[in-house]
Protein backbone atom coordinates (compact mmCIF):
# COMPACT_ATOMS: atom_id res chain seq x y z
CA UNK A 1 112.27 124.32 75.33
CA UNK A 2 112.76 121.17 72.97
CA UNK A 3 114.01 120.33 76.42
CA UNK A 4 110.56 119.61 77.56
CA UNK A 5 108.93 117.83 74.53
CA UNK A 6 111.41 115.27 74.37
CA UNK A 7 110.93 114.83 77.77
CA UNK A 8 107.14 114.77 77.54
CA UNK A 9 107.04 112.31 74.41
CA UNK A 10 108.61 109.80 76.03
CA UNK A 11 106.31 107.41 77.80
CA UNK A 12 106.79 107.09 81.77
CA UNK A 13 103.84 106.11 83.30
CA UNK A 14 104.14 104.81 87.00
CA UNK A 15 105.99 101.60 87.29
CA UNK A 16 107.76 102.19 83.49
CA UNK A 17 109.96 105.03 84.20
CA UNK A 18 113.39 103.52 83.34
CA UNK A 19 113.80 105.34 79.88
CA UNK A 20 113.10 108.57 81.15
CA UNK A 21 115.27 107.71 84.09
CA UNK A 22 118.51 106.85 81.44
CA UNK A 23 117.17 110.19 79.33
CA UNK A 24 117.10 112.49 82.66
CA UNK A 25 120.10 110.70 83.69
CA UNK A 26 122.40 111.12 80.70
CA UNK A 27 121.60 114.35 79.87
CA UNK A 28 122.60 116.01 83.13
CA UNK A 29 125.97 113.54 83.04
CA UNK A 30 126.54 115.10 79.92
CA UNK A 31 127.10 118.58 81.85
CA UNK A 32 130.01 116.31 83.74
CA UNK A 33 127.54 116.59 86.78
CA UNK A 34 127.29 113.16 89.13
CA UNK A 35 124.02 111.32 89.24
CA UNK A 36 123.32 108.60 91.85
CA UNK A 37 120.05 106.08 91.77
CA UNK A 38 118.71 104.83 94.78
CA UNK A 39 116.83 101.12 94.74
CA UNK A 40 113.89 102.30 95.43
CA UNK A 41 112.81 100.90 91.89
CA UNK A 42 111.77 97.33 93.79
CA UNK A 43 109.86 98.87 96.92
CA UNK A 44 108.09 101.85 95.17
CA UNK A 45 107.40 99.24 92.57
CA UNK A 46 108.39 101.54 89.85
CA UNK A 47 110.41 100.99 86.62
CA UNK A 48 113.28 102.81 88.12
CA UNK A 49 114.92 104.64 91.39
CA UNK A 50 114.98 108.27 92.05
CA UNK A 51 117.57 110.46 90.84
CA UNK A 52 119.75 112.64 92.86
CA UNK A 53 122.42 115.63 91.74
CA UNK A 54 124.43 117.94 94.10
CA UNK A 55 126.21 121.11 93.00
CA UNK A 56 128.22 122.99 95.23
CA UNK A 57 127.24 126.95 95.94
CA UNK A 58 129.17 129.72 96.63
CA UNK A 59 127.99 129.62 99.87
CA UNK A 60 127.62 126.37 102.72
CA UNK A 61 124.38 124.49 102.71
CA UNK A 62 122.05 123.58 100.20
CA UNK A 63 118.28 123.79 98.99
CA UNK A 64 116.58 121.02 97.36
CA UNK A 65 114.37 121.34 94.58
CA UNK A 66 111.89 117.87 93.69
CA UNK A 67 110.42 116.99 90.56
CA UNK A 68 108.38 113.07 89.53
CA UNK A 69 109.43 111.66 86.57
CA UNK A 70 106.45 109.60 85.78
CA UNK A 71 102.93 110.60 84.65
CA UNK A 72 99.51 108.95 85.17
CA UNK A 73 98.43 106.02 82.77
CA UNK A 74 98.01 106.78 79.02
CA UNK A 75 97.20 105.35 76.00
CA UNK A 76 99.02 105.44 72.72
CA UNK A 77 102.18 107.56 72.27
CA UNK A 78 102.13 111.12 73.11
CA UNK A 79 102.53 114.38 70.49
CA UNK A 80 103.36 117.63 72.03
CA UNK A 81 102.31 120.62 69.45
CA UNK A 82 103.10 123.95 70.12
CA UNK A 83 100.23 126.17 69.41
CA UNK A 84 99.52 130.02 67.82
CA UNK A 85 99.37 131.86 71.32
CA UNK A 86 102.76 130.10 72.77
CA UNK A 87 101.02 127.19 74.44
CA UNK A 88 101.94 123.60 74.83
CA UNK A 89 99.15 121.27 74.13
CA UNK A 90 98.66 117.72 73.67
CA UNK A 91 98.51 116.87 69.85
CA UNK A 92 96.10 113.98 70.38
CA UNK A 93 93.89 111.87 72.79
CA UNK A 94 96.85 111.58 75.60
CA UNK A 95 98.25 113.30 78.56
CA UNK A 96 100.86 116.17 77.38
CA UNK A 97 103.00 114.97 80.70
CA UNK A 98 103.31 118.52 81.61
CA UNK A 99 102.90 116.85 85.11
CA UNK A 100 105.72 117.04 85.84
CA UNK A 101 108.17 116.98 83.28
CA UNK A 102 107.67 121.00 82.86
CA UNK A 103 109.40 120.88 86.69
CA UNK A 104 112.01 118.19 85.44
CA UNK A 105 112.79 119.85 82.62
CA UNK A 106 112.86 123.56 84.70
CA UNK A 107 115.58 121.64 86.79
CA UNK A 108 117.44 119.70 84.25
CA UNK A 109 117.87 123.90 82.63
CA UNK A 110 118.75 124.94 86.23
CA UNK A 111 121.30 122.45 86.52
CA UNK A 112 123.39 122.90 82.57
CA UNK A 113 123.32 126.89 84.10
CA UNK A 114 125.35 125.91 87.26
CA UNK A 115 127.52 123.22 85.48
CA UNK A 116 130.41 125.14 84.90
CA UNK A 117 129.81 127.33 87.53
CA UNK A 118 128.48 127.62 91.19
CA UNK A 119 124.72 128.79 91.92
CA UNK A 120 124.74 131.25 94.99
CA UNK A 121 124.07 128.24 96.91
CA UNK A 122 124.22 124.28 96.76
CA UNK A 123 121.59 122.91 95.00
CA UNK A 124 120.10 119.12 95.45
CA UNK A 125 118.30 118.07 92.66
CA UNK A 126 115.76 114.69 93.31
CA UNK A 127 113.59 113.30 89.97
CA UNK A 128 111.24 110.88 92.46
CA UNK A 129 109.36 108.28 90.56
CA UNK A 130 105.81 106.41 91.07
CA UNK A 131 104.79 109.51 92.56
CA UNK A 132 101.44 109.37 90.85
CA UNK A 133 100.21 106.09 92.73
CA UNK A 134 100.79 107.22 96.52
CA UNK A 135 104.11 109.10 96.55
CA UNK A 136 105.74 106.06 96.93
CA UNK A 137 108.94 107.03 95.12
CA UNK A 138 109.62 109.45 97.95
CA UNK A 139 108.52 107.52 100.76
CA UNK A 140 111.49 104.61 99.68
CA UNK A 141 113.82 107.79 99.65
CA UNK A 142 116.47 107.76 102.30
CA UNK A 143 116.19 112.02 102.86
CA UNK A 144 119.23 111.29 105.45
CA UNK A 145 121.29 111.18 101.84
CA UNK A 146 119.91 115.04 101.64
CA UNK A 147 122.05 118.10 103.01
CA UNK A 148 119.22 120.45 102.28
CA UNK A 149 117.00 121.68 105.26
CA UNK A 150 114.59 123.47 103.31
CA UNK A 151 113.63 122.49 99.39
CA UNK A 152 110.64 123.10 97.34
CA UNK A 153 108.44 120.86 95.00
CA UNK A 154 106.90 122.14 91.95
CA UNK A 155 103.46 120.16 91.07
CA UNK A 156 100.34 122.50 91.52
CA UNK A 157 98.68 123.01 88.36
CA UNK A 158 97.19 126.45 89.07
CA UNK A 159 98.53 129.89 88.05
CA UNK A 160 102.28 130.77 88.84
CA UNK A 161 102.66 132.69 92.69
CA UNK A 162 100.41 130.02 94.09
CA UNK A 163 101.91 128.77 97.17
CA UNK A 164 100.60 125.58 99.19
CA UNK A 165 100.72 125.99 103.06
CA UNK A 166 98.43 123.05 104.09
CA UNK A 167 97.64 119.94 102.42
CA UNK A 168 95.69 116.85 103.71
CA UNK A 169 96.01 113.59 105.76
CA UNK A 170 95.02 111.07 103.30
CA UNK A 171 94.05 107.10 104.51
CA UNK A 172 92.57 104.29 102.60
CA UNK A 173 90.32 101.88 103.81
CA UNK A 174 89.44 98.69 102.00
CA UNK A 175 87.06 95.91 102.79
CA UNK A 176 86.69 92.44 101.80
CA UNK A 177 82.95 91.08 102.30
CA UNK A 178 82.29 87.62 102.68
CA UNK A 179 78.76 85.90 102.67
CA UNK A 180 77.02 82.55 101.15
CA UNK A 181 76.78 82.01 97.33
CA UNK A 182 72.96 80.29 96.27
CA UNK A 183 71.51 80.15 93.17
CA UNK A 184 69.40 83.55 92.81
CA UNK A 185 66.13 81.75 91.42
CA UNK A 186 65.86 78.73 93.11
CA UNK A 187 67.03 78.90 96.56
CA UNK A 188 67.76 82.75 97.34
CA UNK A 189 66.63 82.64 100.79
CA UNK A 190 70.45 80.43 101.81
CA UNK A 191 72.38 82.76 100.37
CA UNK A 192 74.09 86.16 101.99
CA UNK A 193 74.81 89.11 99.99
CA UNK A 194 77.63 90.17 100.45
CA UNK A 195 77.08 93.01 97.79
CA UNK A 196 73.58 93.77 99.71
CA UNK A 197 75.99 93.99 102.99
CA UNK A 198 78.56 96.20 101.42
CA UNK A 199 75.79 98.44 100.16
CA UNK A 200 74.29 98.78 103.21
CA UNK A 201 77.68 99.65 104.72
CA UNK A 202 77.81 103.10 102.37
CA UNK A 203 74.27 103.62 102.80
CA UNK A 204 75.10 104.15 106.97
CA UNK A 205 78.56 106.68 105.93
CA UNK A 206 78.67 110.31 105.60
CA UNK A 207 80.76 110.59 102.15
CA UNK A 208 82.05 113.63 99.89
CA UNK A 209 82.38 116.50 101.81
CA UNK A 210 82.35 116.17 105.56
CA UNK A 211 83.62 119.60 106.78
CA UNK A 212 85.63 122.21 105.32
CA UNK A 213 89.07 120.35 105.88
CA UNK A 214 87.52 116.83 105.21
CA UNK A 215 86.26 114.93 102.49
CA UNK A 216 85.26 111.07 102.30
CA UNK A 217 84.66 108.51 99.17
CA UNK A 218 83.84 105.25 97.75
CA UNK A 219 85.52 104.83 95.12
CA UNK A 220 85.34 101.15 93.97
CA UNK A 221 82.72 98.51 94.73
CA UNK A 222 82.99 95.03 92.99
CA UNK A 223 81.53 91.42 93.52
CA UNK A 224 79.89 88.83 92.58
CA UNK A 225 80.20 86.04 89.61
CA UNK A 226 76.79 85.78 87.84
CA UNK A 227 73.34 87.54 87.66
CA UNK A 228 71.60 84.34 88.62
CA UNK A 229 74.03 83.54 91.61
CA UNK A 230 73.67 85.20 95.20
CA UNK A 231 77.30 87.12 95.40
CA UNK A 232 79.51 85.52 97.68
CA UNK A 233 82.41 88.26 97.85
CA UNK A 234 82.45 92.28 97.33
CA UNK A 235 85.22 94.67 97.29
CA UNK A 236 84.95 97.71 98.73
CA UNK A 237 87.88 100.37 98.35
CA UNK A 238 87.59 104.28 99.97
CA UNK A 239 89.82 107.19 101.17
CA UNK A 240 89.31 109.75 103.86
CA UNK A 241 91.23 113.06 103.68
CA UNK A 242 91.45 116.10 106.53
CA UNK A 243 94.12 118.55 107.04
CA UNK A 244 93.40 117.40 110.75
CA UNK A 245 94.78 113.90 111.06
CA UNK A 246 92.18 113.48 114.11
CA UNK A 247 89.16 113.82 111.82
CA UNK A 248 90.39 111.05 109.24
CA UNK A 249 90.95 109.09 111.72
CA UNK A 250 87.81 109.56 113.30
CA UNK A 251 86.40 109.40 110.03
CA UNK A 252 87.78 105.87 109.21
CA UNK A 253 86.69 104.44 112.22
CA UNK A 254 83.08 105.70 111.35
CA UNK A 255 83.38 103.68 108.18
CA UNK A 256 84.40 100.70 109.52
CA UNK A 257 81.98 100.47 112.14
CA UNK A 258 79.72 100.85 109.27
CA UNK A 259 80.81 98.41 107.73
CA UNK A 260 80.64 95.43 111.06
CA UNK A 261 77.48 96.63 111.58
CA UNK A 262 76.30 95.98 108.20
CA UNK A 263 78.11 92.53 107.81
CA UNK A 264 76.74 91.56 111.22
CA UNK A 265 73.24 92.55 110.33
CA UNK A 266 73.47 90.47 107.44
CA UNK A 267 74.74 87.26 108.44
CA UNK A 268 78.06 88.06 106.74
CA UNK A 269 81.67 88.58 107.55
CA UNK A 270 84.03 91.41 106.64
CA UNK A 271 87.94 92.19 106.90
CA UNK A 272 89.00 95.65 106.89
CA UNK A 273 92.46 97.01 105.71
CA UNK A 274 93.08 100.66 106.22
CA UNK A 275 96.81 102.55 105.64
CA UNK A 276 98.11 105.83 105.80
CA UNK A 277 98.85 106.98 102.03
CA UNK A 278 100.62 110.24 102.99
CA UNK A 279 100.76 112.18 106.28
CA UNK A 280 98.82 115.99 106.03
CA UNK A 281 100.86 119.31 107.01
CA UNK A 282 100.59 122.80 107.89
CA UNK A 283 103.26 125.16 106.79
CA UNK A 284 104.39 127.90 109.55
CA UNK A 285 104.59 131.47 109.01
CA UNK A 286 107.98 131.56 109.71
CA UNK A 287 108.92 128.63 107.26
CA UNK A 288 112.23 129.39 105.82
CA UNK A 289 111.16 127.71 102.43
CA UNK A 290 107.84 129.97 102.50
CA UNK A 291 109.98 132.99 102.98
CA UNK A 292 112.52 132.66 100.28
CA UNK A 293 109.50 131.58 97.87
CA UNK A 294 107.41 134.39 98.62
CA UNK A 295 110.30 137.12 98.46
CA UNK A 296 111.62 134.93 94.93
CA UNK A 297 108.16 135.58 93.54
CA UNK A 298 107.73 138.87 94.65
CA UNK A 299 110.75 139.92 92.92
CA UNK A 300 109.30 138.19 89.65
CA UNK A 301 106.16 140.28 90.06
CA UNK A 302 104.35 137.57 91.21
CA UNK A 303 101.71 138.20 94.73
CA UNK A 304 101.96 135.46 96.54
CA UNK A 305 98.90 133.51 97.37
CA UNK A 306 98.59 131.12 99.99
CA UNK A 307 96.34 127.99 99.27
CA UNK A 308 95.14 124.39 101.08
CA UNK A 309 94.94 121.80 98.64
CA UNK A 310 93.22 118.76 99.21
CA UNK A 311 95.71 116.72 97.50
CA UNK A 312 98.99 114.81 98.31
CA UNK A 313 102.81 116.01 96.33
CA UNK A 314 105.88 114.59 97.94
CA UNK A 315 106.07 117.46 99.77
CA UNK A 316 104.21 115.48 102.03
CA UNK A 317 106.15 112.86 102.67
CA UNK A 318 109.52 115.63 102.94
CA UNK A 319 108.09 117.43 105.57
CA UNK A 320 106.93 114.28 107.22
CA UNK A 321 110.40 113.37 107.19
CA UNK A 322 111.36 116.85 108.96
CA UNK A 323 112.37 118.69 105.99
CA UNK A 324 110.75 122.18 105.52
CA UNK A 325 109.46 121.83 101.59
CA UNK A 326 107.11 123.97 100.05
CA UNK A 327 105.10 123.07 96.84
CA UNK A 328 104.59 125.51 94.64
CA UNK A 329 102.24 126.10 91.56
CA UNK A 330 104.12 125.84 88.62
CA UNK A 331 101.70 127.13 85.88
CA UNK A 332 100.24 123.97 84.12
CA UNK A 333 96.45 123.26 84.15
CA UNK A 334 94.11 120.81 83.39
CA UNK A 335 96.37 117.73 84.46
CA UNK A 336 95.49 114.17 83.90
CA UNK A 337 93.43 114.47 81.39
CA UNK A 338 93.83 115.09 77.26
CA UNK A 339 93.45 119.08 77.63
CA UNK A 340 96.65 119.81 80.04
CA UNK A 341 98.73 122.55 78.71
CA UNK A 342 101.51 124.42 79.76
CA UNK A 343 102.03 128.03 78.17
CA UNK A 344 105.95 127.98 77.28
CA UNK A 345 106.43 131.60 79.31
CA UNK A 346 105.70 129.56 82.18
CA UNK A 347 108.49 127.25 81.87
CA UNK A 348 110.79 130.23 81.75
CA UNK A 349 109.22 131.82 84.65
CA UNK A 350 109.44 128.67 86.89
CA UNK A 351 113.08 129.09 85.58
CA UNK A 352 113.93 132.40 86.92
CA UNK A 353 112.02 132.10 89.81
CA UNK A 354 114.22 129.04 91.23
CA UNK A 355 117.18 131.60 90.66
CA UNK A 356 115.68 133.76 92.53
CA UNK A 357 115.12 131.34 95.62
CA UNK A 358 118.49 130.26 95.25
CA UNK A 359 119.10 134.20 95.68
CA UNK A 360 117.27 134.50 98.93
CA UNK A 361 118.00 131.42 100.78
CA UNK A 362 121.86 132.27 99.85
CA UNK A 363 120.80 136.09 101.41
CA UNK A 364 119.90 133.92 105.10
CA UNK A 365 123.08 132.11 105.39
């Protein structure tokens, strides 16, 4: 799989993907294949657009397989080492980039195999980019380019046979407070804080986990200018996330009427911003994409298990967009941080079991 380490060692973080865009790119050109890039490099404010690849099957239609090409933040360049039981670790301090080059580089494999000769069905190959800050690769993604009805995304980094049938709503809220700067020792009493204000805000919501299918957060307070001054401004930035859309958005109104209450209680003033980030899903039983994944890893050996997760893929924004996608685990663990590792069986597993869907959803035509 030298493959996947050169993939891995080159840097990508969101919003600097073009090099691994070219790499990607010219490798799969190199199997005479056609590669297109959208321009969703300016609106996904990434460092290129996504990549798409058709092949043409033995049979009519085709199934999509998705893979991001850039990774979270890192510093210095990363070292991929190969260790004593067959696992790929980081060599230093950094990522490995396992998420989700060990998908792109399962696909880029997937695609030299059916280069010279048709795969039992199409195949559509996308490499998305900035999917790590909000999917937003995908979302600027025109899917009406796509002849695939059903496609899977691999980027759950659990054990192999993992299957994800529900994932969450997810909306951010943000809040700019506003109150009166004074100096803090000599005339306190004209000033309005608006930190004071925004803390009172969080103190009134019900954050971390609401329910079983909802979960709330603060994640960023800042303000002020100087110890000595009464702050005049605080930021305030949150997320609420539900499999049912109803309860985030019952949940964000909770928080923002927190959040008047608290600015009109304090002689302050506040302006709210909340978006949807990505849209939550349910996947049906009778899911064509579930099927052929479940009989593809049955055949592998693999028991299917059927999880929630409470985080977004661009799965979510596919099936948003009507497509039935299923996101599957693809064996890597402990993303995002300096331990992530991939065991190299893995990557040849995630191999053989996209033949095998190929296999099945040819079987349904």
């Amino acid at each position: 799989m030298s493959r996947f380490v050169r993939l891995c060692e080159i840097s990508s973080p969101t919003g600097e993907e073009a090099e691994i865009a070219a790499a990607v790119k010219a490798e799969l050109e190199s199997f005479g294949l056609e590669v297109s890039e959208d321009d969703a490099a300016g609106p996904a404010g990434a460092g290129a657009g996504n990549l798409l690849v058709r092949v043409e099957g033995e049979k009519p239609g085709f199934v999509l397989f998705a893979a991001h090409i850039d990774t979270v933040p890192h510093s210095g360049p990363i070292e991929v080492v190969l260790d004593d039981e067959g696992v790929y670790r980081s060599g230093g301090d950094t990522i490995l980039g396992a998420d989700n080059k060990a998908a792109v580089a399962v696909l880029m494999e997937l695609a030299s195999r059916y280069s010279t000769r048709p795969p039992p069905i199409g195949i559509e190959l996308l490499f998305t980019v900035a999917e790590e800050q909000g999917l937003r690769g995908a979302a600027a993604f025109d899917v009406s380019r796509l002849e695939s009805k059903t496609g899977f995304v691999f980027d759950h980094a659990t054990d192999i046979g993992e299957v994800i049938t529900a994932s969450p709503s997810l909306h951010r809220i943000t809040a700019e407070f506003t109150g009166v700067e004074a100096h803090a020792g000599l005339v306190p009493e004209a000033g309005r804080s608006a930190i004071v204000t925004a803390a009172a805000a969080i103190g009134e919501m019900k954050l971390g986990r609401v329910d079983e299918e909802t979960t709330a957060n603060i994640g960023r307070i800042e303000g002020g200018s100087s110890g000595n001054i009464i702050p005049g401004s605080c930021l305030v930035s949150g997320e609420v996330r539900s499999i049912d859309p109803d309860k985030v958005t019952d949940r964000i109104a909770e928080m923002s009427d927190a959040m008047v209450w608290a600015a009109s209680a304090n002689g302050c003033e506040v302006d709210i911003v909340t978006e949807e980030i990505f849209r939550g899903y349910l996947t049906p039983d009778d899911s064509p994409a579930l099927i052929a994944a479940e009989e593809a890893l049955r055949a592998r050996g693999h028991e299917p298990v059927r999880r929630a997760t409470g985080g977004g893929s661009d799965a979510n924004v596919f099936m948003a967009a009507g497509i039935d996608v299923l996101l599957l685990a693809n064996g890597t663990y402990d993303n995002h941080t300096h331990e992530e590792s991939v065991p190299r069986d893995n990557l040849v597993e995630m191999l053989e079991i996209c033949e095998e869907i190929l296999k099945a959803s040819a079987a349904r035509c």
